[in-house]
PDB file of N, CA and C in Angstrom:
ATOM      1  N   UNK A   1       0.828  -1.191   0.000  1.00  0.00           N
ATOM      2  CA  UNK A   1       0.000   0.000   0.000  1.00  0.00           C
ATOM      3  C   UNK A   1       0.868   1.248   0.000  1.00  0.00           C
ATOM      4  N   UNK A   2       1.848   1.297   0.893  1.00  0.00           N
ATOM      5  CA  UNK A   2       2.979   2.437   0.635  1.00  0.00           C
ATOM      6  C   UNK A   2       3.775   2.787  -0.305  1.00  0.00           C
ATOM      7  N   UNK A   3       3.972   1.839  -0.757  1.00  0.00           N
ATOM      8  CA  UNK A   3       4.507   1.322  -2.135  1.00  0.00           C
ATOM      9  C   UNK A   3       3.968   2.598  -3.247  1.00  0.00           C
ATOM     10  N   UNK A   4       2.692   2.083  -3.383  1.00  0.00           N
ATOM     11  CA  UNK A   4       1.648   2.089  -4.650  1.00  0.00           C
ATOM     12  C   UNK A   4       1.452   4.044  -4.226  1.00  0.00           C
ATOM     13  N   UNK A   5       1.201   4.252  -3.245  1.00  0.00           N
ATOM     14  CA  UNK A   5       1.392   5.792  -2.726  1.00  0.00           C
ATOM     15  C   UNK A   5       2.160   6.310  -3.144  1.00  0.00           C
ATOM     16  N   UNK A   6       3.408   6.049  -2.526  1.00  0.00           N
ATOM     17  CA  UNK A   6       4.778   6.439  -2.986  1.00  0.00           C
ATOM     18  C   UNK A   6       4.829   6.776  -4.328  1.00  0.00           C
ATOM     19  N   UNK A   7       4.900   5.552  -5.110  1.00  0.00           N
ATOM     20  CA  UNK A   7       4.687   5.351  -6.890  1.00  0.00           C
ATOM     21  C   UNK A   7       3.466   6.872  -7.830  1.00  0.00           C
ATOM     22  N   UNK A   8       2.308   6.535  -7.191  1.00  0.00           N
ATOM     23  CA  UNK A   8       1.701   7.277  -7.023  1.00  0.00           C
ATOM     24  C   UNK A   8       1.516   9.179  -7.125  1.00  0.00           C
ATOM     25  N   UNK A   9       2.881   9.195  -5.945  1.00  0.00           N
ATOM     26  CA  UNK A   9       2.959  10.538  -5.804  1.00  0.00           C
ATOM     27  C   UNK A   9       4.516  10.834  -6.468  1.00  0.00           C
ATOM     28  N   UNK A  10       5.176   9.958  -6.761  1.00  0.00           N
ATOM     29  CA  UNK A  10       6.163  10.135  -7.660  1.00  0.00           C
ATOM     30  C   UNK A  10       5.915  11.096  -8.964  1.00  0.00           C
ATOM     31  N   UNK A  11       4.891  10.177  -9.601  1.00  0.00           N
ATOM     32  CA  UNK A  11       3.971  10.485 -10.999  1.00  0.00           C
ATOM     33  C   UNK A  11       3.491  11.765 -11.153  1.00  0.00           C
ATOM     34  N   UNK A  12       2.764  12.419  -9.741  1.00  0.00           N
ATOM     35  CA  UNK A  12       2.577  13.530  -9.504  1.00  0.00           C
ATOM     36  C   UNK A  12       3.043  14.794  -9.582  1.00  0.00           C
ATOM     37  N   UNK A  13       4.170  14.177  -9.190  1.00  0.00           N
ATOM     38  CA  UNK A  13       5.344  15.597  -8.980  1.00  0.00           C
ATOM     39  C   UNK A  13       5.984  15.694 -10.038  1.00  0.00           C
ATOM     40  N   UNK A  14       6.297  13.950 -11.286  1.00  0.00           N
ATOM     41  CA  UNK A  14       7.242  14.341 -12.074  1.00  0.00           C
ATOM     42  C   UNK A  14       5.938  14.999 -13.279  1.00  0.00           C
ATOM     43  N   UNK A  15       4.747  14.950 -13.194  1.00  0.00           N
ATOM     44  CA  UNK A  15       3.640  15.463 -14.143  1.00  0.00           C
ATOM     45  C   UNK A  15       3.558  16.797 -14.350  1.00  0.00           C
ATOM     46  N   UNK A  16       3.659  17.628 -12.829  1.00  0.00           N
ATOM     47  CA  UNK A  16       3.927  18.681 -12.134  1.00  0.00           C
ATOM     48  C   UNK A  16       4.841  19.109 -12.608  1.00  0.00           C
ATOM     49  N   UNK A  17       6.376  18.941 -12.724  1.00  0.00           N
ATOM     50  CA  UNK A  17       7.401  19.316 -13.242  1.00  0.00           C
ATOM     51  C   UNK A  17       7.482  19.603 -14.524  1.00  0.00           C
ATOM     52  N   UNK A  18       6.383  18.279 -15.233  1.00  0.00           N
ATOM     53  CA  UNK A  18       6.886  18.966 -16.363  1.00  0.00           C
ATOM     54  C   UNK A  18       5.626  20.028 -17.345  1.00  0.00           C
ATOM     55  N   UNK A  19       4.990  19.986 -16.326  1.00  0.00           N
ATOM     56  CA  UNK A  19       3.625  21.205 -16.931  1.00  0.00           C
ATOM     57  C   UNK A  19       4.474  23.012 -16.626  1.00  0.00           C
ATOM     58  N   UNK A  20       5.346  22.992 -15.983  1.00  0.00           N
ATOM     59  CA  UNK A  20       5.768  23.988 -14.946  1.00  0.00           C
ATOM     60  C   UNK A  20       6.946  24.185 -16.099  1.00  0.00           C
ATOM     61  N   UNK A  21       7.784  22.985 -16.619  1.00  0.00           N
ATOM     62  CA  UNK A  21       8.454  23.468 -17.778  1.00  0.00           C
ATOM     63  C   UNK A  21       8.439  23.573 -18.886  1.00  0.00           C
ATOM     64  N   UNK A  22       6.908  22.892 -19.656  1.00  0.00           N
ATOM     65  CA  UNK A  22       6.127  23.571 -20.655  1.00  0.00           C
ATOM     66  C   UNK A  22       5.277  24.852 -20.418  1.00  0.00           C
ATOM     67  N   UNK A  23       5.188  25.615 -19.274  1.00  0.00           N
ATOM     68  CA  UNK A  23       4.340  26.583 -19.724  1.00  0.00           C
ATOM     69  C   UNK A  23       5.613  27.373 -19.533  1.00  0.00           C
ATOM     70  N   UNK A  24       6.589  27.467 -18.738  1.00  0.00           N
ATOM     71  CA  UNK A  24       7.725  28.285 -18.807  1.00  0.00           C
ATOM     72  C   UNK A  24       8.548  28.727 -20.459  1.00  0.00           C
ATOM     73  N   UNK A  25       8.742  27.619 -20.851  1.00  0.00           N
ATOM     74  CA  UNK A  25       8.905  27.252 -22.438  1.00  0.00           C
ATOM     75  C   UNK A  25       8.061  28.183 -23.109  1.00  0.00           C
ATOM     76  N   UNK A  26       6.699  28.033 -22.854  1.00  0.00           N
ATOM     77  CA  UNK A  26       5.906  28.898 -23.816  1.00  0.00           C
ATOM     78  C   UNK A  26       5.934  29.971 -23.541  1.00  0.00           C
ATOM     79  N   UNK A  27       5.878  30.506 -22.369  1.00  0.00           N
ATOM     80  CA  UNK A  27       5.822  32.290 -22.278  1.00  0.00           C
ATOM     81  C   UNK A  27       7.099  32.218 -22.363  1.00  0.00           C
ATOM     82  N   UNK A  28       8.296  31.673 -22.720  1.00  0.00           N
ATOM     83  CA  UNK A  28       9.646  32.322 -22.903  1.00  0.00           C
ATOM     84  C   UNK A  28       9.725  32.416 -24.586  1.00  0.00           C
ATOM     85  N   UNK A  29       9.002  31.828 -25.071  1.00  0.00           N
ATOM     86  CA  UNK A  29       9.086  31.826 -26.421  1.00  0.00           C
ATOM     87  C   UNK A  29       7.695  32.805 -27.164  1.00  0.00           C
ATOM     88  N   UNK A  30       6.896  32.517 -26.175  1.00  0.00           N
ATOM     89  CA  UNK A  30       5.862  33.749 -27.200  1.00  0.00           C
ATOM     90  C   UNK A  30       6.664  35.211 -26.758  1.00  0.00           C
ATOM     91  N   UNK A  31       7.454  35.529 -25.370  1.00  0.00           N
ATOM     92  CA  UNK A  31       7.784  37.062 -25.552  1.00  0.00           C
ATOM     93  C   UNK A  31       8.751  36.881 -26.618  1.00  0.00           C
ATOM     94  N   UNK A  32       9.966  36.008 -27.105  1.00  0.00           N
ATOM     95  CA  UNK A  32      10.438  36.049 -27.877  1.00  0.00           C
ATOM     96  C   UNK A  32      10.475  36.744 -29.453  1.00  0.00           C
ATOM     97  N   UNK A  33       9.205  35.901 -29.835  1.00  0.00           N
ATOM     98  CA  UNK A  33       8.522  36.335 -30.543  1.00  0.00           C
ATOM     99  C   UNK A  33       7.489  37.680 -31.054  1.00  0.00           C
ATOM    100  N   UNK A  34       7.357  38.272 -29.624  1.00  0.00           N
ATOM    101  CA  UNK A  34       6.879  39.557 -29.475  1.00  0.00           C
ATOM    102  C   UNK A  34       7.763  40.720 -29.968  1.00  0.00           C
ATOM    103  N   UNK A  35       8.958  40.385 -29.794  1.00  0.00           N
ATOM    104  CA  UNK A  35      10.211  40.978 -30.049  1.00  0.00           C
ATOM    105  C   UNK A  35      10.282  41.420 -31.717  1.00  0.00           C
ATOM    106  N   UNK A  36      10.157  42.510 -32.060  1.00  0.00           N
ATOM    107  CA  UNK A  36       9.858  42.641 -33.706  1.00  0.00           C
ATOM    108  C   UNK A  36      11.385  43.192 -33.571  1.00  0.00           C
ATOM    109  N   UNK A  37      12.515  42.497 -34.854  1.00  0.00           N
ATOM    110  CA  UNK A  37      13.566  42.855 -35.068  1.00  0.00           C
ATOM    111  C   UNK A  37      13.872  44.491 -35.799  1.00  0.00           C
ATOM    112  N   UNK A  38      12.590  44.291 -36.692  1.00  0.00           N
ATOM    113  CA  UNK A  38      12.537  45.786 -37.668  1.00  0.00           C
ATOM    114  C   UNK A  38      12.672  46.716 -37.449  1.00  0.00           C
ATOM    115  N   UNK A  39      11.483  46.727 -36.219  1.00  0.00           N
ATOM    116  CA  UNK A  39      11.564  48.315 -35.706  1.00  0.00           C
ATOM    117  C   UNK A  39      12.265  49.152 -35.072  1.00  0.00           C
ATOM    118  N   UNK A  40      12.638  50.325 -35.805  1.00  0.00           N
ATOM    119  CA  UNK A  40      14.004  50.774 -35.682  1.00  0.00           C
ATOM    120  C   UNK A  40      14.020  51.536 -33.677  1.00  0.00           C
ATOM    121  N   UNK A  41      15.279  51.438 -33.079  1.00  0.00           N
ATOM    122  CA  UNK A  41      15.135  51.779 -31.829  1.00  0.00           C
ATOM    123  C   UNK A  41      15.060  53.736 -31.627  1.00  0.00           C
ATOM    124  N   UNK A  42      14.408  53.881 -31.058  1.00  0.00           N
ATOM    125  CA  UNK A  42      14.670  55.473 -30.962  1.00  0.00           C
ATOM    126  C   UNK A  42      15.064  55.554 -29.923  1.00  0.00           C
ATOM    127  N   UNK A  43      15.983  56.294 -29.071  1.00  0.00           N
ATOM    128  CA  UNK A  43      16.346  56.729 -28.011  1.00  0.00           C
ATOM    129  C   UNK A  43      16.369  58.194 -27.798  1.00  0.00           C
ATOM    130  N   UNK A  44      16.206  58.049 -26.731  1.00  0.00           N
ATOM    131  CA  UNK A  44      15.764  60.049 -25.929  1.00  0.00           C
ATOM    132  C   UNK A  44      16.463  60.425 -25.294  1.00  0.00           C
ATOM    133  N   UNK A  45      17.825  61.595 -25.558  1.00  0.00           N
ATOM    134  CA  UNK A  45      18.023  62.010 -24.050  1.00  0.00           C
ATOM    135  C   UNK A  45      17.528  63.324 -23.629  1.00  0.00           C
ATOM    136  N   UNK A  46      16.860  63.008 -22.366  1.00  0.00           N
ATOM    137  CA  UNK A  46      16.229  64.149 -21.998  1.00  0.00           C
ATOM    138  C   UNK A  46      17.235  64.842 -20.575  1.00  0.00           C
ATOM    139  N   UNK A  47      18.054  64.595 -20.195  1.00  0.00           N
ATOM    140  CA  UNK A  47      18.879  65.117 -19.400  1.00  0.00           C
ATOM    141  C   UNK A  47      20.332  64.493 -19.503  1.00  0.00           C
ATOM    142  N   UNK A  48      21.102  65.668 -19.578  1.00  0.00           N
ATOM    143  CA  UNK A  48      22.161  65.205 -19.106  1.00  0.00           C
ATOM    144  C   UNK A  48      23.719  65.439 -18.183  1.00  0.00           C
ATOM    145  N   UNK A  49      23.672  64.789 -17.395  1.00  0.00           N
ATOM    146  CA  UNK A  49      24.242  64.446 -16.343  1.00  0.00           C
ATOM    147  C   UNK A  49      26.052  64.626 -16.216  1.00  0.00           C
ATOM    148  N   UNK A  50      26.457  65.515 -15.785  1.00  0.00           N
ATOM    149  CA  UNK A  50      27.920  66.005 -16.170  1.00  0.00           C
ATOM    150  C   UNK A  50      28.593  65.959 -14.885  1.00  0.00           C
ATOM    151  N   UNK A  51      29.489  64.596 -14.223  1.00  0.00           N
ATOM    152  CA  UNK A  51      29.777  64.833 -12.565  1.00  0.00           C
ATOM    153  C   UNK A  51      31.234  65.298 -13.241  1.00  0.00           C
ATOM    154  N   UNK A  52      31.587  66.736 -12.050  1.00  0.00           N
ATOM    155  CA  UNK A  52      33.430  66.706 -12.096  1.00  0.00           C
ATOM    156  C   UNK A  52      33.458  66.421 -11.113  1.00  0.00           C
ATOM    157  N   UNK A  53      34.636  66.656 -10.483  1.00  0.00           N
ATOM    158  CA  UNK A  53      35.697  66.277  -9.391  1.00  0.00           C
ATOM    159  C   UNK A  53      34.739  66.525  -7.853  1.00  0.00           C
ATOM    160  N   UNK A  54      34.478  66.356  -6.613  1.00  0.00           N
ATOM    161  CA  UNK A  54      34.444  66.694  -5.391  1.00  0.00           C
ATOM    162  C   UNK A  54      34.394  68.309  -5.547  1.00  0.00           C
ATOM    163  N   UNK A  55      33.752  68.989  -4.773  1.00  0.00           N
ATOM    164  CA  UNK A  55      33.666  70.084  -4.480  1.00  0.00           C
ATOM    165  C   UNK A  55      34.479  70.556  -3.115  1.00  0.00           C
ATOM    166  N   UNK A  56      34.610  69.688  -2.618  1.00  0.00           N
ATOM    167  CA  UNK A  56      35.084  70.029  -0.782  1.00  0.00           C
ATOM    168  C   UNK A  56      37.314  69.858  -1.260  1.00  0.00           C
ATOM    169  N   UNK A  57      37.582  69.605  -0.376  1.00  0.00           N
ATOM    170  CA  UNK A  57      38.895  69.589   0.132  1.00  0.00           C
ATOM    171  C   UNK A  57      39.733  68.376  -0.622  1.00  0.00           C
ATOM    172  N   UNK A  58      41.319  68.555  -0.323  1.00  0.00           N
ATOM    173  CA  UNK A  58      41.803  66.898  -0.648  1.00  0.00           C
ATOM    174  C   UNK A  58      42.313  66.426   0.508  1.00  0.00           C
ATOM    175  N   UNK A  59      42.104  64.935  -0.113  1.00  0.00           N
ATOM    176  CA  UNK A  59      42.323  63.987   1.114  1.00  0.00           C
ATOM    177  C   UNK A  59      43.588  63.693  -0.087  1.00  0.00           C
ATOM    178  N   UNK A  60      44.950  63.147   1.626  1.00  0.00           N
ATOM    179  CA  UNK A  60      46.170  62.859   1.182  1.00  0.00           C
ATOM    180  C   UNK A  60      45.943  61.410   2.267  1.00  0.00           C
ATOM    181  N   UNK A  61      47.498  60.861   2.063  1.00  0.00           N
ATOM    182  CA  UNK A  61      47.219  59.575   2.871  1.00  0.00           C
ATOM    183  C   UNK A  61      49.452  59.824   3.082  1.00  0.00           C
ATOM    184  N   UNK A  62      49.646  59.755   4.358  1.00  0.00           N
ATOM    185  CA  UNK A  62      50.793  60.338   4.648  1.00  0.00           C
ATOM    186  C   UNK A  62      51.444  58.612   5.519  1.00  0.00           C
ATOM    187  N   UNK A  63      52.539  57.796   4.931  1.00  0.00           N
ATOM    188  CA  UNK A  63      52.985  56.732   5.731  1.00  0.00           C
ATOM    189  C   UNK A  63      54.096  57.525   6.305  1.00  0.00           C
ATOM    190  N   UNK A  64      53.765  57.435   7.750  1.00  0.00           N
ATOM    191  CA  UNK A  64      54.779  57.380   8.801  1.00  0.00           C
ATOM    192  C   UNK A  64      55.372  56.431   9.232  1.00  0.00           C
ATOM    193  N   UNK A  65      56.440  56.292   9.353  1.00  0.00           N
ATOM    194  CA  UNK A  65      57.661  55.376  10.228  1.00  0.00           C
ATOM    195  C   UNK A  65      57.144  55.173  11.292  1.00  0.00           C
ATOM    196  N   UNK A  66      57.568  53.935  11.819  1.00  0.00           N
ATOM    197  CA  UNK A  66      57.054  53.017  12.691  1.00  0.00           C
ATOM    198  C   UNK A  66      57.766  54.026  14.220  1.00  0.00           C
ATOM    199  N   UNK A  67      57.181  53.793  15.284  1.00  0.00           N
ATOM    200  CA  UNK A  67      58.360  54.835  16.200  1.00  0.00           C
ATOM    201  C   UNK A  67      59.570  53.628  16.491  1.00  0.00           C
ATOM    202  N   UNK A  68      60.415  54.359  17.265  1.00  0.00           N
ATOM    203  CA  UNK A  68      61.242  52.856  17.953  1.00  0.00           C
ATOM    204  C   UNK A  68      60.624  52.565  19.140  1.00  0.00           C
ATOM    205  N   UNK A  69      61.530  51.310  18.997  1.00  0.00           N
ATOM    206  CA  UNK A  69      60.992  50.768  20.940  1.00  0.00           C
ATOM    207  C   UNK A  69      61.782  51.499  22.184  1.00  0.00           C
ATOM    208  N   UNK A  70      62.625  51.614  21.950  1.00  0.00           N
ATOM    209  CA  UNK A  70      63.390  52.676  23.076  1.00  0.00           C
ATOM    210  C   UNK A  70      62.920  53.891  23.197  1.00  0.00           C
ATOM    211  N   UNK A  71      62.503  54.845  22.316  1.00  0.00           N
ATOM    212  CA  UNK A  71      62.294  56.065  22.298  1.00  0.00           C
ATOM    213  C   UNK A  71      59.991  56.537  22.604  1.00  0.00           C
ATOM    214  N   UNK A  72      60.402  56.251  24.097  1.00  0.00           N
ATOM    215  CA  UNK A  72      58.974  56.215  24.437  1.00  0.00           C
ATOM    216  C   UNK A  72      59.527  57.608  25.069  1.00  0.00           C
TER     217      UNK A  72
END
């Protein structure tokens, strides 16, 4: 009887699986298809965006020597 369950719900899930990767299939292929190669692309620029440098101060980065051990 567990068996035949088991078996059962095997069938289920692999039925399941594969309805889940035929309808995936199809809406990946009808947007595909939605996709018209012809039509030419237009693009807009409606602003544009010019960053220079920081406004504030410069940062430096200064390596100092280690101190000695005697000279506390």
């Amino acid at each position: 009887m567990g068996e035949e369950v088991s078996n059962k719900l095997i069938v289920i899930l692999a039925l399941l699986v594969v309805i889940v990767v035929a309808v995936s299939t199809w809406l990946t292929v009808s947007n595909l298809n939605a996709i018209d190669t012809n039509e030419p692309k237009v693009i807009r620029v409606t602003e544009r965006v010019v960053e220079g440098p920081p406004s504030g101060g410069q940062v430096s980065l200064a390596i100092l020597p280690q101190p000695k051990e005697g000279a506390e």
